[in-house]
Protein backbone atom coordinates (compact mmCIF):
# COMPACT_ATOMS: atom_id res chain seq x y z
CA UNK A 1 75.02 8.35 2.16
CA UNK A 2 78.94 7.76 1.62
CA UNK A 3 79.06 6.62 5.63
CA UNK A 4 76.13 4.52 5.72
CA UNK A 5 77.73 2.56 2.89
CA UNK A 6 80.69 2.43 4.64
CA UNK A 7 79.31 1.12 7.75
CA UNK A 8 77.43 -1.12 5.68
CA UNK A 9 80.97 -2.93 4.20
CA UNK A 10 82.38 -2.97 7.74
CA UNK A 11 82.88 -6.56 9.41
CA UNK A 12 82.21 -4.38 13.10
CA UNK A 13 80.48 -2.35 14.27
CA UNK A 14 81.00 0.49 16.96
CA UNK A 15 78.05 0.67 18.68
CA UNK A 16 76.44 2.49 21.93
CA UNK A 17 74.01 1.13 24.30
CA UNK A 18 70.41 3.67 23.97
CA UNK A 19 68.57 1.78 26.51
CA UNK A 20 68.49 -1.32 28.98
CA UNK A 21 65.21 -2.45 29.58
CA UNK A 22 64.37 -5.32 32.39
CA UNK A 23 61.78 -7.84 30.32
CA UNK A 24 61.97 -11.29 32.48
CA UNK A 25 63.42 -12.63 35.47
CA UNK A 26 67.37 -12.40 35.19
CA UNK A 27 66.53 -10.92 31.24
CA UNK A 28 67.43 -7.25 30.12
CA UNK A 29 67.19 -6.72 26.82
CA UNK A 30 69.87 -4.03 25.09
CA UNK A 31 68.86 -1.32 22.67
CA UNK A 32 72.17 -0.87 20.50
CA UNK A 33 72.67 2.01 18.00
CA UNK A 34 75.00 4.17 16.09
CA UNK A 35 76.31 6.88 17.90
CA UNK A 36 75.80 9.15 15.07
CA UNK A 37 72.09 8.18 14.47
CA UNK A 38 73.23 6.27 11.58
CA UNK A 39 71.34 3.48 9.66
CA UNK A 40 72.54 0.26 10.81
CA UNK A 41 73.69 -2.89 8.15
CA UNK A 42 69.86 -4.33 7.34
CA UNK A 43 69.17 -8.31 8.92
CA UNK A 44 67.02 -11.11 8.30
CA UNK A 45 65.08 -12.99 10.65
CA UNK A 46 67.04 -15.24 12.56
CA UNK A 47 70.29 -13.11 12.67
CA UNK A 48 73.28 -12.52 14.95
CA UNK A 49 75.74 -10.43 16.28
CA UNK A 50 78.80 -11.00 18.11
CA UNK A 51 80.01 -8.92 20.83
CA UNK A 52 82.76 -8.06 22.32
CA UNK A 53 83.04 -8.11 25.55
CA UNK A 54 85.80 -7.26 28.17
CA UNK A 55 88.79 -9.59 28.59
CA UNK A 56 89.24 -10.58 24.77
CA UNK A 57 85.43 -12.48 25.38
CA UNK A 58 83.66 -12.95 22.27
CA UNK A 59 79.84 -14.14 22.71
CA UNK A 60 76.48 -14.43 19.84
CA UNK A 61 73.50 -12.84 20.78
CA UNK A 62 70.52 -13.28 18.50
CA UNK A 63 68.76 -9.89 17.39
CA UNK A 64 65.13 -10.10 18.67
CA UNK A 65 64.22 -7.15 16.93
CA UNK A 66 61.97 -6.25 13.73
CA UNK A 67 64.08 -7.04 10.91
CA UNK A 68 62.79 -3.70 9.15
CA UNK A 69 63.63 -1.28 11.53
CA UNK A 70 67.69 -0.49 10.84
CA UNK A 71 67.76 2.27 13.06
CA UNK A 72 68.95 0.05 16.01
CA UNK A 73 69.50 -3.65 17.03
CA UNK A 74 68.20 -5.26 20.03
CA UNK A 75 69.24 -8.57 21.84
CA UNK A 76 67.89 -10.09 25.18
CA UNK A 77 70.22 -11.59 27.56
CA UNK A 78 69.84 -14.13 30.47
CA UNK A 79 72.46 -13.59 33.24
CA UNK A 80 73.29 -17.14 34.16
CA UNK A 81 75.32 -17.48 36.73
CA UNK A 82 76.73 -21.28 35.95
CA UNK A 83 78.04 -19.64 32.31
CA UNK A 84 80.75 -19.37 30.58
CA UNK A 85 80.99 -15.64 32.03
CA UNK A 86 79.57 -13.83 28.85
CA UNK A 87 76.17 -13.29 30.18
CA UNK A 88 77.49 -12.18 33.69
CA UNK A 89 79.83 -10.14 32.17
CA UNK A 90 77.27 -8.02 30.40
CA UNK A 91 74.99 -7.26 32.90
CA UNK A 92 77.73 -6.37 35.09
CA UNK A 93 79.49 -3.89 32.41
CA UNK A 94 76.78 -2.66 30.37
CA UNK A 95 75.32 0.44 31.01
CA UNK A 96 73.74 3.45 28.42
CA UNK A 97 76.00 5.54 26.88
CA UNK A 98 78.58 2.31 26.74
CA UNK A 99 80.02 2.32 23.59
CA UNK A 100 80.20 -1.47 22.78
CA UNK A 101 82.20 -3.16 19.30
CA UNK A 102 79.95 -5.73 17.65
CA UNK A 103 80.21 -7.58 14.44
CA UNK A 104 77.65 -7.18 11.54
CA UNK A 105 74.77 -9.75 11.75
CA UNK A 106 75.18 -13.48 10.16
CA UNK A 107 72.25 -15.45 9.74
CA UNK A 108 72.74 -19.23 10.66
CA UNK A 109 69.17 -20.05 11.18
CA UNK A 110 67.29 -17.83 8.23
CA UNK A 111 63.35 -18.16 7.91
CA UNK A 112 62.18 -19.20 4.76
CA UNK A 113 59.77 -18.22 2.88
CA UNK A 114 57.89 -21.34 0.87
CA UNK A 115 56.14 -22.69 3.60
CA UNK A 116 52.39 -22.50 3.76
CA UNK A 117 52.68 -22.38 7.77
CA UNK A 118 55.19 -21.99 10.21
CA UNK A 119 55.58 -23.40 13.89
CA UNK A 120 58.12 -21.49 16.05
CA UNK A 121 58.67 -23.22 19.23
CA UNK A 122 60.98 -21.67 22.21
CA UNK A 123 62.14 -22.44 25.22
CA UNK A 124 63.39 -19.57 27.38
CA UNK A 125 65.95 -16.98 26.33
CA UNK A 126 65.92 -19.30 22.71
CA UNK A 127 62.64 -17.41 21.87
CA UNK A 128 64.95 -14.66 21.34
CA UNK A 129 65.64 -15.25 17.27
CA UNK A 130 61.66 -16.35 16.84
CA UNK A 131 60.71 -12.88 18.39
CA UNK A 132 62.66 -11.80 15.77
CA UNK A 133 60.71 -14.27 12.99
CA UNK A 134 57.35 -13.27 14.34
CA UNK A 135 58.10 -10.06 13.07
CA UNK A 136 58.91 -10.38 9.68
CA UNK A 137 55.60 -12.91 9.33
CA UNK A 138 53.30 -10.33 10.92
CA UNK A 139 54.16 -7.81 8.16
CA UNK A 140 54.22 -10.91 5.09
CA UNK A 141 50.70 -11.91 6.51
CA UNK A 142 51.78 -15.50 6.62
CA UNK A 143 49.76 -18.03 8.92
CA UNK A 144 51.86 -19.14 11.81
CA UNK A 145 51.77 -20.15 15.11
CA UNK A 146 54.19 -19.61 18.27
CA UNK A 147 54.84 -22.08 21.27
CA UNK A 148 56.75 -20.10 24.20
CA UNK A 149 57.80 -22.78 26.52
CA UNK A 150 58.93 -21.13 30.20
CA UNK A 151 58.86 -21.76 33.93
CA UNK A 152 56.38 -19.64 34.82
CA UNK A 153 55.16 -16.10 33.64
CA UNK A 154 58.21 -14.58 35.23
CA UNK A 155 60.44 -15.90 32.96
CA UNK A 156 58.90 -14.88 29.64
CA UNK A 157 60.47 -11.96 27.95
CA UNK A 158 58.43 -9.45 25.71
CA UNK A 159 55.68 -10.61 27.19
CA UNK A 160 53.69 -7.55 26.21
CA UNK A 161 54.81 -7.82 22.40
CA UNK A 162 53.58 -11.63 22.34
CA UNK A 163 50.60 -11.55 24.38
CA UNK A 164 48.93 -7.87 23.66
CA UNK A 165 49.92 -7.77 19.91
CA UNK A 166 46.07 -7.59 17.93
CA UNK A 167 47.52 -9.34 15.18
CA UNK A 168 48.88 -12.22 17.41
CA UNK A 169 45.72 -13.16 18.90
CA UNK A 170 45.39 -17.08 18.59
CA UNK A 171 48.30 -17.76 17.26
CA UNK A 172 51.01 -17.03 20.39
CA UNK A 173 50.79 -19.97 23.15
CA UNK A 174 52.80 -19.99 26.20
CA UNK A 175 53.60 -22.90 27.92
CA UNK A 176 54.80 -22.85 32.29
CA UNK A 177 56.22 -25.97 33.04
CA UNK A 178 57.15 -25.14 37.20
CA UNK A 179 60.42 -26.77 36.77
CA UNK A 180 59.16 -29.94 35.27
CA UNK A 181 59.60 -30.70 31.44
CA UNK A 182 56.88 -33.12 32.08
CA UNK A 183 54.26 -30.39 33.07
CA UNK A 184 54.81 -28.30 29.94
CA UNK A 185 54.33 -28.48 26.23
CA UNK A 186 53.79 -31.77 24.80
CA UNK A 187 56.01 -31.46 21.90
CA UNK A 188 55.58 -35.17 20.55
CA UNK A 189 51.95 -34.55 20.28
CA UNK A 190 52.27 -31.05 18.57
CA UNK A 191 54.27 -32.77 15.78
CA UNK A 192 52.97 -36.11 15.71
CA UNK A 193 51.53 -35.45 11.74
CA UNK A 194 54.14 -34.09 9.32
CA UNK A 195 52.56 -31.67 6.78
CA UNK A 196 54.20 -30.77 3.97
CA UNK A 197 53.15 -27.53 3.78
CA UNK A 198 54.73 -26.67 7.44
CA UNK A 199 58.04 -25.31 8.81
CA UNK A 200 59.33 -25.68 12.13
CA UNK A 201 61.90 -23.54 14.01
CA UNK A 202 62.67 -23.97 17.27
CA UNK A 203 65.64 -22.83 19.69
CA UNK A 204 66.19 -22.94 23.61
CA UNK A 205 68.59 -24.91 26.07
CA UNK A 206 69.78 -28.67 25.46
CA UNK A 207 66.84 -30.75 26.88
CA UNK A 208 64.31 -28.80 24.86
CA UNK A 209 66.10 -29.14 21.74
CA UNK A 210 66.86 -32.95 22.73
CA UNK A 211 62.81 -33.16 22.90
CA UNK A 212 62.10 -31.11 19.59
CA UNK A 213 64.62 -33.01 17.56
CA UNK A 214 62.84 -36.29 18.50
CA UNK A 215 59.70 -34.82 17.85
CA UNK A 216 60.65 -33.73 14.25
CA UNK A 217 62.54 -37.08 13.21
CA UNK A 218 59.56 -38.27 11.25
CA UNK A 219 59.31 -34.46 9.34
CA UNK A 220 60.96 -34.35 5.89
CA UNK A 221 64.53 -32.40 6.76
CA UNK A 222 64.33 -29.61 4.65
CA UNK A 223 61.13 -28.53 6.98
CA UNK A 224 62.90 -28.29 10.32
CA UNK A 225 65.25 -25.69 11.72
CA UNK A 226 67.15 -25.07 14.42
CA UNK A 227 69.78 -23.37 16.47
CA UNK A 228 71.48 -24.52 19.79
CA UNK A 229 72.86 -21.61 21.93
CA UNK A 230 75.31 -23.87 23.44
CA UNK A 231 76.83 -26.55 21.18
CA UNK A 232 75.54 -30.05 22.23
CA UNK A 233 77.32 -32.49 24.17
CA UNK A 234 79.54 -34.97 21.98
CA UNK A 235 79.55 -38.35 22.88
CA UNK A 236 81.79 -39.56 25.35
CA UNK A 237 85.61 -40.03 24.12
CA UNK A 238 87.68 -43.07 24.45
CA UNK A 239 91.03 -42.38 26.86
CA UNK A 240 93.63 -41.06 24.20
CA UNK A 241 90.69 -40.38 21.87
CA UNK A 242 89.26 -37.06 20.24
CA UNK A 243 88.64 -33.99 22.33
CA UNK A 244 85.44 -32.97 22.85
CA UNK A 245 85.67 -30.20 20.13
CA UNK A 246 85.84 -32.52 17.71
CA UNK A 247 90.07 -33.08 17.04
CA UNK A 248 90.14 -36.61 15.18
CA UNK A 249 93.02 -38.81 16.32
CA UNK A 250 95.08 -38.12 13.80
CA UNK A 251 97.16 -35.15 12.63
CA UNK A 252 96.58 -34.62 8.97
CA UNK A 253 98.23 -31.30 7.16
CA UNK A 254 96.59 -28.25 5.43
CA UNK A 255 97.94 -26.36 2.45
CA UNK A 256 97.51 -23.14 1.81
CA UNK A 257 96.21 -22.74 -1.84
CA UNK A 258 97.70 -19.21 -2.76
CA UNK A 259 101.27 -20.10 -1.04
CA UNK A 260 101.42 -23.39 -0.92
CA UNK A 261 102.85 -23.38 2.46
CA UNK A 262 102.17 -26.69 4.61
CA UNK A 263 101.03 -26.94 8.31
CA UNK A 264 100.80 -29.65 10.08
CA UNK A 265 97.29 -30.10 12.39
CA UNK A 266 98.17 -32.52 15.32
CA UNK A 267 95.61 -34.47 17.03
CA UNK A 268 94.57 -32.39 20.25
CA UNK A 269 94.97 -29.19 17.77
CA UNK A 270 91.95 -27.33 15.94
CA UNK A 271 93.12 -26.09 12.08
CA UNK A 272 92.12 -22.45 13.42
CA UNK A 273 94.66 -22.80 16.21
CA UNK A 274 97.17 -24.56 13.55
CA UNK A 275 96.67 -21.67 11.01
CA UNK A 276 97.15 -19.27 14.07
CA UNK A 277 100.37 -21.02 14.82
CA UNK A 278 101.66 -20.74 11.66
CA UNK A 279 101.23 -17.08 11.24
CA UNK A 280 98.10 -17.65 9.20
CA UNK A 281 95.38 -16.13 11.36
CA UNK A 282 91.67 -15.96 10.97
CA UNK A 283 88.73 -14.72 12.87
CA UNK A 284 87.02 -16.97 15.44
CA UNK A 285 84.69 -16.58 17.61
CA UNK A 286 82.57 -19.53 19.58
CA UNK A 287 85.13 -22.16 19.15
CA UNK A 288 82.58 -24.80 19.08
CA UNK A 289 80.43 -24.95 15.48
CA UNK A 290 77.38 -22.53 16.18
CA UNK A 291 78.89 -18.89 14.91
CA UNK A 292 79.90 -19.47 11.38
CA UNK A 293 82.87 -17.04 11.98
CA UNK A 294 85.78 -19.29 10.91
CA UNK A 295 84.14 -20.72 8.02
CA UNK A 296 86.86 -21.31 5.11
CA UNK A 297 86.56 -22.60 1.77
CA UNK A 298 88.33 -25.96 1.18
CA UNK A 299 89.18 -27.19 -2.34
CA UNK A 300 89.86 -30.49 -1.70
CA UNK A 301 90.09 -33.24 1.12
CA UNK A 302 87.93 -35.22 3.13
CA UNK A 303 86.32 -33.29 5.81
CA UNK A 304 84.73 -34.19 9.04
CA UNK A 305 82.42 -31.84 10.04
CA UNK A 306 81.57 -31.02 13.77
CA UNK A 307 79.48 -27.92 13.35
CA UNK A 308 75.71 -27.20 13.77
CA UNK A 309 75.47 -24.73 11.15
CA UNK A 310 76.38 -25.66 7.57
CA UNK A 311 73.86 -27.67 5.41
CA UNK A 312 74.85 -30.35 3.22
CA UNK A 313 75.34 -27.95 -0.08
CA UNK A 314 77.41 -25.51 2.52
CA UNK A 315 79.58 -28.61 3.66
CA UNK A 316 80.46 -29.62 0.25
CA UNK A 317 82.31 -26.58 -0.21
CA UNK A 318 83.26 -24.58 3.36
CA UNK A 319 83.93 -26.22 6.59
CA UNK A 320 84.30 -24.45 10.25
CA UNK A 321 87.97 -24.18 11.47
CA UNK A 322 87.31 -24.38 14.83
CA UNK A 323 85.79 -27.83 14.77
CA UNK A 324 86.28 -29.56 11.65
CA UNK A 325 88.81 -32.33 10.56
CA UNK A 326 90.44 -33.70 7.97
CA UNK A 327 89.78 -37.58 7.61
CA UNK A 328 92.65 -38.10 4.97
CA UNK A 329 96.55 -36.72 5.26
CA UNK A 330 95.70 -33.26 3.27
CA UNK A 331 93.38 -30.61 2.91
CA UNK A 332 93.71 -27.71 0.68
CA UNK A 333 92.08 -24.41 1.90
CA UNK A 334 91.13 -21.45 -0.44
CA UNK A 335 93.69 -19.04 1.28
């Protein structure tokens, strides 16, 4: 009981790969575990891990499987070739028996629990976290409906779990588009009425999210959720302008609150890379807004924020070190 409450207060994980199981064109999904058979750190719906991968790669994997079962985690992977190198990388290395390092899972994109319905909508490997949501709503008996936007039937993963689960009769729809967003899932008309009694959560690559959050403009904010695998694109910079990760043009200073040591944050620097200059370092991980790793507590300043994660109650208080900015001369982080 003593080690499962250890592992439990443990930031990572040292994990081995049970099984690899093929589940859609260019998708395996990985059964992780601990290599004593112990009880893994419990999730939510909606959860991540990050793994560690070789080369010093870090990459976030949704867990796609039931949130009650804490005897193993599972995450589905596309292998795309065009990457950053993550996915290839994986189904390269991976094999069972591997033992793997992982992080214990965040949840960036939780599902809640007021609504009256839900709506998950997904678009390729993005139905990865809902897989995960359909779960926990089977076993609360809430009403809810799932949109799996693909392709074609090759592409889907899990198909059996969607399509042959009793309970899921009527409420799973899958959508092949042959290549052509136009041919699939008419996402304007699914949300043309906002009810107030609906969620939505939807995830899957940048044109389908581009669609969905057009769809969803006219829905009340605090009823639609999402999560981008890749961070969007920014809007084009001005020559001599911000980088694309968000770096204002202008170098501003943090202070360290417990030492009151100053470091300066130039223009084409992030305040993670600053800190890590300075001897200060923290944990990051995507570089880019999405994880939630580097998220520090600020006591004062004016922040820019250039994440996709943090609500407006989260940004009043934290801000993401890989992406954020300081729009005045100082900011004053809780470290």
């Amino acid at each position: 009981m003593q080690e499962s409450a250890n592992l439990q207060s443990s930031t990572h994980l040292e994990l081995i790969i049970r099984q690899i199981r093929y589940e859609g064109r260019g998708i395996n999904s990985y059964e992780l575990v601990h290599p004593e058979g112990q009880p893994l750190p419990p999730f939510t719906a909606g959860a991540h891990i990050d793994v560690h991968l070789p080369g010093g790669l870090i990459r976030q994997y949704s867990l796609c499987s039931d949130p009650a079962e804490t005897h193993h985690y599972m995450i589905a992977v596309l292998k795309d070739e065009n990457g950053r190198g993550g996915s290839k990388c994986l189904h390269e290395a991976w094999q069972v028996q591997k033992a793997i390092r992982v992080s214990v899972p965040r949840n960036n994109f939780p599902l809640g629990e007021r609504a009256g319905k839900v709506i998950l909508l997904g678009g390729g490997i993005g139905i990865t976290p809902l897989k995960s949501m359909m779960h926990a709503l089977l076993e609360q008996g809430r009403d809810f409906e799932l949109h799996y936007c693909a392709k074609d039937s090759t592409c889907v993963a899990f198909r059996e779990f969607f399509s042959e689960n009793p309970d899921s009769a009527g409420r799973v729809h899958f959508h092949f588009d042959g290549g052509d967003p136009r041919n699939g899932l008419d996402i304007a008309g699914l949300l043309r009425v906002a009810d107030e009694n609906t969620e939505i959560y939807y995830c899957g690559p940048a044109g389908f999210m581009k669609a969905c959050a057009q769809a969803t403009e006219h829905w009340p904010r605090s009823a639609v959720h999402c999560e981008h695998f890749k961070a969007p694109e920014r809007p084009a910079m001005e020559a001599g302008g911000p980088e694309a990760n968000g770096s204002g043009p202008d170098s501003f200073q943090v202070k360290i609150a417990s030492t009151g040591q100053l470091i300066t944050v130039p223009p084409a620097e992030s305040i993670a890379a600053a800190l890590e200059r300075a001897g200060v370092c923290i944990e990051t991980s995507c570089v880019s807004g999405l994880c939630g790793t580097c998220r520090l507590r600020y006591l004062s300043g004016d922040v820019e924020h250039n994440d996709f994660i943090l609500n407006d109650d989260e940004r009043s208080e934290y801000l993401t070190a890989c992406v954020s900015r300081c729009k005045g001369d100082l900011l004053v982080l809780d470290l």
